[in-house]
Protein backbone atom coordinates (compact mmCIF):
# COMPACT_ATOMS: atom_id res chain seq x y z
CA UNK A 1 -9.96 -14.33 -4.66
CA UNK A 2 -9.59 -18.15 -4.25
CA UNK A 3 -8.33 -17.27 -0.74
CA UNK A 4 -11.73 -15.80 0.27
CA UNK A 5 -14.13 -18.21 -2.29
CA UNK A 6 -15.22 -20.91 1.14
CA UNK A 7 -15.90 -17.11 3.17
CA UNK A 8 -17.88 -16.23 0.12
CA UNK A 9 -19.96 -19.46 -0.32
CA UNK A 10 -20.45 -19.58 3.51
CA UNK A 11 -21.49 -15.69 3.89
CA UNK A 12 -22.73 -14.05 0.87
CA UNK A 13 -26.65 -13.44 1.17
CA UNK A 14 -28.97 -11.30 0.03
CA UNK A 15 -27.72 -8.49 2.39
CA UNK A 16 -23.89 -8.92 2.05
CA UNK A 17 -22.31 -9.56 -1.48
CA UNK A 18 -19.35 -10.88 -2.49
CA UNK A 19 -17.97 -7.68 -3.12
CA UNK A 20 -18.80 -6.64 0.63
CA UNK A 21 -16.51 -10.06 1.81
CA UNK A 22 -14.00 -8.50 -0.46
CA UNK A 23 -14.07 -4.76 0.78
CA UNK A 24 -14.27 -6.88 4.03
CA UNK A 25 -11.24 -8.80 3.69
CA UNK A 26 -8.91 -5.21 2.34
CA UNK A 27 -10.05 -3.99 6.23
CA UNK A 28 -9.60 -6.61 8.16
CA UNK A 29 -6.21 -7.06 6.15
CA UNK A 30 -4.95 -3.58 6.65
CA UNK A 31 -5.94 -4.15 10.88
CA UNK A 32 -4.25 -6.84 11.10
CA UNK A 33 -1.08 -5.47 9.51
CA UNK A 34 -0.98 -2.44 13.00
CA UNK A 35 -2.28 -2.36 16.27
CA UNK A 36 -2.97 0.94 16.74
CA UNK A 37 -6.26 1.20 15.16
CA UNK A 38 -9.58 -0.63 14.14
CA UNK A 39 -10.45 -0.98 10.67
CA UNK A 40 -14.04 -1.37 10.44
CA UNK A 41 -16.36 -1.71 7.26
CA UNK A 42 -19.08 0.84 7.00
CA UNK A 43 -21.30 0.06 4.56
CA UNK A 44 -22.54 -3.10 3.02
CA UNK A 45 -24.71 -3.41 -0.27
CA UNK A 46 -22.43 -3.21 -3.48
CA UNK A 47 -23.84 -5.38 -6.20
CA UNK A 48 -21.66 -8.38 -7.89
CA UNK A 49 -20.43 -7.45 -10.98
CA UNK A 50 -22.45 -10.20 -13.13
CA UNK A 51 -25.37 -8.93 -11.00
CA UNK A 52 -25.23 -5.13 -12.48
CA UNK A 53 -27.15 -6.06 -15.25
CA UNK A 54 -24.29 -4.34 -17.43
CA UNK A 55 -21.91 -6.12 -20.12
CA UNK A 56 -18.60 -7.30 -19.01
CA UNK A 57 -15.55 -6.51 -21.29
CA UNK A 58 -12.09 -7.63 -21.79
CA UNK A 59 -8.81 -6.14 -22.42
CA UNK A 60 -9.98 -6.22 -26.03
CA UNK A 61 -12.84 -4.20 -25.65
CA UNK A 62 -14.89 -7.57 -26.81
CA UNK A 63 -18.28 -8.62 -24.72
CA UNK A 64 -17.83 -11.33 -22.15
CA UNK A 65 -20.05 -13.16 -19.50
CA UNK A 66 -19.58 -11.33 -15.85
CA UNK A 67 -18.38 -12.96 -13.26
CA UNK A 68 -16.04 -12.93 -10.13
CA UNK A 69 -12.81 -13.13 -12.06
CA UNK A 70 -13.95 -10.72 -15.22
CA UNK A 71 -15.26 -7.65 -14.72
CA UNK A 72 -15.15 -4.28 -16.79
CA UNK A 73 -11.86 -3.94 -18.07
CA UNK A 74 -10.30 -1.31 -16.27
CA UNK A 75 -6.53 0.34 -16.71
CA UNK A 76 -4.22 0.19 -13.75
CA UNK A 77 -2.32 3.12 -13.02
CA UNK A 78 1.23 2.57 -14.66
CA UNK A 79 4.52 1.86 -12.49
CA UNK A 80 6.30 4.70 -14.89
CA UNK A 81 3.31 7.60 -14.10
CA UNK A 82 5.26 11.08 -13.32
CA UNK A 83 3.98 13.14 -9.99
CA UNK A 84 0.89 15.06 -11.80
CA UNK A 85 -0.76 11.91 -13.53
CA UNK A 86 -0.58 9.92 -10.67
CA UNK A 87 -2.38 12.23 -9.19
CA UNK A 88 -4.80 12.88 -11.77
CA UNK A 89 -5.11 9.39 -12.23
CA UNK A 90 -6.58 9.19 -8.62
CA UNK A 91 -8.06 12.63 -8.86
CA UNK A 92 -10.02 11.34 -11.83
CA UNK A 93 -11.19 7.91 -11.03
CA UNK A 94 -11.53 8.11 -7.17
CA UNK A 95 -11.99 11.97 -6.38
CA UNK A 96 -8.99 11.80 -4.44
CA UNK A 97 -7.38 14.71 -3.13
CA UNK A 98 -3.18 15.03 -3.57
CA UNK A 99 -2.89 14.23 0.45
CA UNK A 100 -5.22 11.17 -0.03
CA UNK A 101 -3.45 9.67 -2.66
CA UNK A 102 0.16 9.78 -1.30
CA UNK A 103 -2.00 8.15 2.04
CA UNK A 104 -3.15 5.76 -0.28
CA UNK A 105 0.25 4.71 -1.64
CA UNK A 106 1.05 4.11 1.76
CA UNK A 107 -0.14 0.60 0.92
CA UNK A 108 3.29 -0.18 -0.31
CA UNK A 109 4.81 -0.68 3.02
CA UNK A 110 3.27 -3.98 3.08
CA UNK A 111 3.53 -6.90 0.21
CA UNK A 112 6.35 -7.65 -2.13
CA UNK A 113 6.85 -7.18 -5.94
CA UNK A 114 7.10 -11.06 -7.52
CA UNK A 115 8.92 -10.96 -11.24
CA UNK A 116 6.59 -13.64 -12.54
CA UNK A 117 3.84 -11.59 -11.81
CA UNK A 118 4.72 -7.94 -12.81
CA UNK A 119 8.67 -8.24 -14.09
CA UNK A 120 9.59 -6.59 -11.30
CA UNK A 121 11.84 -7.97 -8.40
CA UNK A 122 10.95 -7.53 -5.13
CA UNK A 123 11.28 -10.16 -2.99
CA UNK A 124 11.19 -8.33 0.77
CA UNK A 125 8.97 -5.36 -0.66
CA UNK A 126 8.81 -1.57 -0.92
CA UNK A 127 10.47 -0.69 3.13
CA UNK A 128 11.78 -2.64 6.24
CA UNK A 129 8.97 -4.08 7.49
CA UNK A 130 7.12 -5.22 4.68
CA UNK A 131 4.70 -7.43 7.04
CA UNK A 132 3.71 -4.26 8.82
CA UNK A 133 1.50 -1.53 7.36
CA UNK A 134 3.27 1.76 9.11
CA UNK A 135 5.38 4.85 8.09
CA UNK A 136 8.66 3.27 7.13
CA UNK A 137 7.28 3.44 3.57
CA UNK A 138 7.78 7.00 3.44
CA UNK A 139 11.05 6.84 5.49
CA UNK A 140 12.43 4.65 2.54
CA UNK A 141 11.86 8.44 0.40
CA UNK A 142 12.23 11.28 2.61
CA UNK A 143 15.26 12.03 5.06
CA UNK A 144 15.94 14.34 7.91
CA UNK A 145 19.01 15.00 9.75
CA UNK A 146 17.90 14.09 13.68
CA UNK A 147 20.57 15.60 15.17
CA UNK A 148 18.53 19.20 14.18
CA UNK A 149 15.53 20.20 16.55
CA UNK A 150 13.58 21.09 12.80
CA UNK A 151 14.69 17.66 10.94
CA UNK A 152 12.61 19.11 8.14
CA UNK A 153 14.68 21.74 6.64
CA UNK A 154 13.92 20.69 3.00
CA UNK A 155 18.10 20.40 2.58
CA UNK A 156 17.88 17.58 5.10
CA UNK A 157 15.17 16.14 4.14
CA UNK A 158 17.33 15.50 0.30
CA UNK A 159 20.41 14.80 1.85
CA UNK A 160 19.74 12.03 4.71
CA UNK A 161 17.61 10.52 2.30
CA UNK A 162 18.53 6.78 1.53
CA UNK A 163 20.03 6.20 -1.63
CA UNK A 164 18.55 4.87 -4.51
CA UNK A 165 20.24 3.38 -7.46
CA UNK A 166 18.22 2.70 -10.99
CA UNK A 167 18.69 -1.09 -12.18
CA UNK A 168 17.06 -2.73 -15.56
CA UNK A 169 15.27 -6.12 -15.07
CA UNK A 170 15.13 -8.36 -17.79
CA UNK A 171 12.48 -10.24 -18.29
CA UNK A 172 11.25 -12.52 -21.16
CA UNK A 173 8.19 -13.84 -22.17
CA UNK A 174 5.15 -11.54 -22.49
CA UNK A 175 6.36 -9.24 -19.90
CA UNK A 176 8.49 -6.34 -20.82
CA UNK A 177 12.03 -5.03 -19.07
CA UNK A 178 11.42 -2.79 -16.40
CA UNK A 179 13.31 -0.24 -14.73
CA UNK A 180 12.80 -0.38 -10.78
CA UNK A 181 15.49 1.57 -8.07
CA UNK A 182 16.85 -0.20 -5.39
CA UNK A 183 18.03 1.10 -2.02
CA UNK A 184 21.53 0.87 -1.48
CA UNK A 185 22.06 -1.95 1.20
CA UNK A 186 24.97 -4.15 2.09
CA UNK A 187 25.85 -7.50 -0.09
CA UNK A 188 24.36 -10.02 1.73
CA UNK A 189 21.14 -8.15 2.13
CA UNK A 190 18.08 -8.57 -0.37
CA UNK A 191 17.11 -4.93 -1.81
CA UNK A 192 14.46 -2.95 -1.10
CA UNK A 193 12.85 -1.37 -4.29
CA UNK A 194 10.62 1.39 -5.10
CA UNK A 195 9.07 2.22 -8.85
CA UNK A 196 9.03 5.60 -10.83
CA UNK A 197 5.53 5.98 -9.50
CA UNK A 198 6.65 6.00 -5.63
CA UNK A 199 9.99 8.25 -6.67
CA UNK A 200 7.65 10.50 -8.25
CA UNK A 201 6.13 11.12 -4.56
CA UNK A 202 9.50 12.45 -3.68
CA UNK A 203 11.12 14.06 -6.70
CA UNK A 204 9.96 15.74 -9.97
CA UNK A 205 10.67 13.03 -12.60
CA UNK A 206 8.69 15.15 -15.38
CA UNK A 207 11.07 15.53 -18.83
CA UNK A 208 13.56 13.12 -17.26
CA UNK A 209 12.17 9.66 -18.11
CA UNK A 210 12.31 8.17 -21.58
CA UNK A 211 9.29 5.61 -22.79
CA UNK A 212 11.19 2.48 -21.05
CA UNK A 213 10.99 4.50 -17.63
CA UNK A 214 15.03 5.31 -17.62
CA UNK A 215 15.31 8.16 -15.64
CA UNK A 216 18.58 10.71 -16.67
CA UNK A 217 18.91 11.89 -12.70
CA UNK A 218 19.70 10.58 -9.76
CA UNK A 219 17.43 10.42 -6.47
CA UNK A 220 20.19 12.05 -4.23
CA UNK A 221 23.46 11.53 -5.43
CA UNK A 222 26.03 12.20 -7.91
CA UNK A 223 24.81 14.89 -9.53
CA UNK A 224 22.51 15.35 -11.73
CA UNK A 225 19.99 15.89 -8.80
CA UNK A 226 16.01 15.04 -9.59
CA UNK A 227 14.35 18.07 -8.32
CA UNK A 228 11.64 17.30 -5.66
CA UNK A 229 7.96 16.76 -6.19
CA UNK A 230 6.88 20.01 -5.10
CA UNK A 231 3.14 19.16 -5.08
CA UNK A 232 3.79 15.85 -2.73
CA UNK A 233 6.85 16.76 -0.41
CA UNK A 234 5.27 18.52 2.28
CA UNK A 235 2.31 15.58 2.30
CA UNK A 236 5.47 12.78 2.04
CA UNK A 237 7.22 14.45 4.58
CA UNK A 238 4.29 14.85 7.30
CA UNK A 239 3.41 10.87 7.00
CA UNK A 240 7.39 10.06 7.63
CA UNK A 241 7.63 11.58 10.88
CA UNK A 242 3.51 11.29 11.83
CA UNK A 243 2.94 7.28 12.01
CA UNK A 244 -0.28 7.85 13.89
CA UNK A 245 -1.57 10.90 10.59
CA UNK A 246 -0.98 7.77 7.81
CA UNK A 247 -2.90 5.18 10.01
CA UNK A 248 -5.37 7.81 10.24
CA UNK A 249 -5.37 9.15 6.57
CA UNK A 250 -4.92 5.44 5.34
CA UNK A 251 -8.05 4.22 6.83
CA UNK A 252 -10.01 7.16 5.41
CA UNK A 253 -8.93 7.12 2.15
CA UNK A 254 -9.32 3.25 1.65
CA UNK A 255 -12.95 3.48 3.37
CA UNK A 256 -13.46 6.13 0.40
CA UNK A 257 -11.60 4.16 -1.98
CA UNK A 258 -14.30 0.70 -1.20
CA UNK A 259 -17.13 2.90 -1.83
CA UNK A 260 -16.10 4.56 -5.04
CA UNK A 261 -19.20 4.33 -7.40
CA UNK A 262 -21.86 4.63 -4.85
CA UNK A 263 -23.94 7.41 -2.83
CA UNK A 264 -23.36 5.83 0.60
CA UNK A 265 -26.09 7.21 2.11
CA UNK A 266 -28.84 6.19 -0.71
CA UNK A 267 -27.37 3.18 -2.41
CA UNK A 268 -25.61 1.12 0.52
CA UNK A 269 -26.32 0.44 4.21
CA UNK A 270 -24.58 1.78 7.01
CA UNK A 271 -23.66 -1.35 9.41
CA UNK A 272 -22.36 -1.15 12.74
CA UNK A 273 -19.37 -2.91 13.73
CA UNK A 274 -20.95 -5.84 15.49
CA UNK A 275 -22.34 -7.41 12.26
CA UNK A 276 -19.32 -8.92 11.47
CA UNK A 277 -18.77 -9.88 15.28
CA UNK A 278 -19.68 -13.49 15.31
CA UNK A 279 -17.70 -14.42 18.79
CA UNK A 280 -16.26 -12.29 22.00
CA UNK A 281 -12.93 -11.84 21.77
CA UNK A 282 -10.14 -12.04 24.78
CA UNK A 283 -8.16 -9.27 26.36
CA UNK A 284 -5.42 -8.43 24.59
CA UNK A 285 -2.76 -7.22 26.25
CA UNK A 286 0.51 -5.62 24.89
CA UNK A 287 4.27 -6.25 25.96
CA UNK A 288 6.79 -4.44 25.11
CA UNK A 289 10.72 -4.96 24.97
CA UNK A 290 13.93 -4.08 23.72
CA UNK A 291 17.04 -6.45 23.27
CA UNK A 292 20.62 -6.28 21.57
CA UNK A 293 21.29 -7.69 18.15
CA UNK A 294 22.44 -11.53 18.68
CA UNK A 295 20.33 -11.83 21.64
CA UNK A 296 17.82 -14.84 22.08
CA UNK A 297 13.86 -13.79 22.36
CA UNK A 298 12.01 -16.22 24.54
CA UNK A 299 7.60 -15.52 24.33
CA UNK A 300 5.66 -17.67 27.27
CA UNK A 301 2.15 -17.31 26.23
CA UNK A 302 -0.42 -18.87 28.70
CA UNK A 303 -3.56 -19.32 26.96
CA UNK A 304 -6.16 -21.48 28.80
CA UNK A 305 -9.17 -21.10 26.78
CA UNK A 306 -7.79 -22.71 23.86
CA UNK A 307 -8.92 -19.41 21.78
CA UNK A 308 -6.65 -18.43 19.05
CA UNK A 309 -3.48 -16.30 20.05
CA UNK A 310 -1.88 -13.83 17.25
CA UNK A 311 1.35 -12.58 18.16
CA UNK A 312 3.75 -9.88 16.25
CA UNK A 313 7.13 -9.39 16.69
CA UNK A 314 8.11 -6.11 15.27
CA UNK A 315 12.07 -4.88 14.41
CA UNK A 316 12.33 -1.62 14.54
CA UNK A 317 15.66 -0.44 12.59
CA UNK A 318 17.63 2.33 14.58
């Protein structure tokens, strides 16, 4: 929020809120995170919170002045939620569908997990490229053997799985231990992690998690097996081999999800993409290369305008 308060102060009006610079920000965010498609806001109009003319309340359930940083209390899904409430949770606050909320955890292949904040430790995220918002989220939970012409015998898609391993972080303070996995990697390598929530996409955690979130089976292997998430699989499986479906189910579900609360078509206004066009932007032109581990990268980038250049440098891991 402090990030966007000068874009705030210098746009909001009477036509565009705060809270449109802030559904704003989540798209141009999530497009600048790919390059395959445009993320563009639809609909502008949602009031400020202070401006609903409804009281604000806090954790406590006691009455407090509305404003940017205090709104209606609200509970956040829990990291320990088993497959069926986290999608009731979505089902029941957002109307989303099972495929639109396993595209809407998607969001995890981007951002990390700070222990300050949350007690859990995450330093390079939820999946390789934790800078980039693609499939490799959902590679992290569902295998395939590639040497098969169906990789998605559901056998295969257990077995060539990555391994995850449960660990406890302790934390002190306010914030409570929490139980996180962690993909197997080599020593010198910080771990990837997921939480019950994003196992629960994958495998059937229901009767095998105590209150702390301890879970008595094991992701892949030794045995005892977790069984899979029979109500997700199929929808985890089809986003780890279909890049170009998530990008496509992402955007939808997050344009749903920034609109929750309102009848678009009575309460907001639909806005075409050139309202938030305020200059023309350059070509933009794509180069693609491959180049052995070790190797120096050299990028010339002639730019005579003096406009500014953004350039991503994606590792794809083989």
């Amino acid at each position: 929020m402090d990030a966007l308060s000068g874009i705030v102060t210098t746009w909001k009006s009477n036509d565009i809120s705060r809270a449109d610079i802030w559904s704003l920000a989540a798209m141009v965010g999530s497009e600048m995170t790919q390059a395959q498609r445009d993320f563009s806001l639809d609909y502008v109009g949602r009031i400020d919170c202070e401006d609903t003319g409804r009281e604000c309340f806090d954790d406590n359930s006691n009455i407090q002045e509305c404003r940017q940083d205090l709104g209606d209390s609200r509970a956040l899904p829990d990291a320990n939620l088993l497959t069926h409430e986290i999608l009731e949770f979505f089902s029941n606050n957002f109307g989303f569908t099972a495929q639109e909320t396993v595209a809407l955890m998607g969001a995890h292949s981007i951002g990390t997990a700070s222990q300050e904040n949350s007690g859990f430790n995450g330093p390079v995220g939820w999946d390789n490229t934790n800078y980039f918002l693609d499939n490799d989220y959902y590679k992290m939970l569902i295998g395939g053997d590639p040497s098969k012409s169906n990789p998605r015998e559901l056998e295969d898609l257990i077995e060539f799985a990555p391994g995850w391993t449960q660990q406890t972080i302790v934390n002190s303070g306010d914030i409570p231990d929490r139980i996180q996995w962690n993909r197997d990697q080599t020593q010198d390598t910080a771990r990837i992690i997921s939480l019950n929530t994003d196992i629960g996409l994958a495998r059937d955690l229901s009767g095998r998690m105590d209150s702390d979130g301890e879970v008595s089976c094991n992701f892949k292997n030794p045995t005892p097996r977790c069984p899979v998430a029979t109500q997700t699989l199929d929808i985890m499986t089809t986003y780890r081999y279909d890049e170009e479906k998530f990008l496509e189910d992402f955007e939808s579900v997050l344009k749903k999800m920034i609109i929750a609360g309102y009848d678009a078509e009575t309460e907001l206004t639909y806005v075409s993409p050139s309202l938030f066009s305020t200059v023309d932007l350059p070509k933009i032109s794509v180069a693609q290369a491959s180049y052995e581990s070790g190797q120096a990268v050299r990028l010339t980038v002639e730019n005579p305008d003096g406009d500014r250049v953004w350039i991503a440098i994606r590792r794809h891991d083989i």
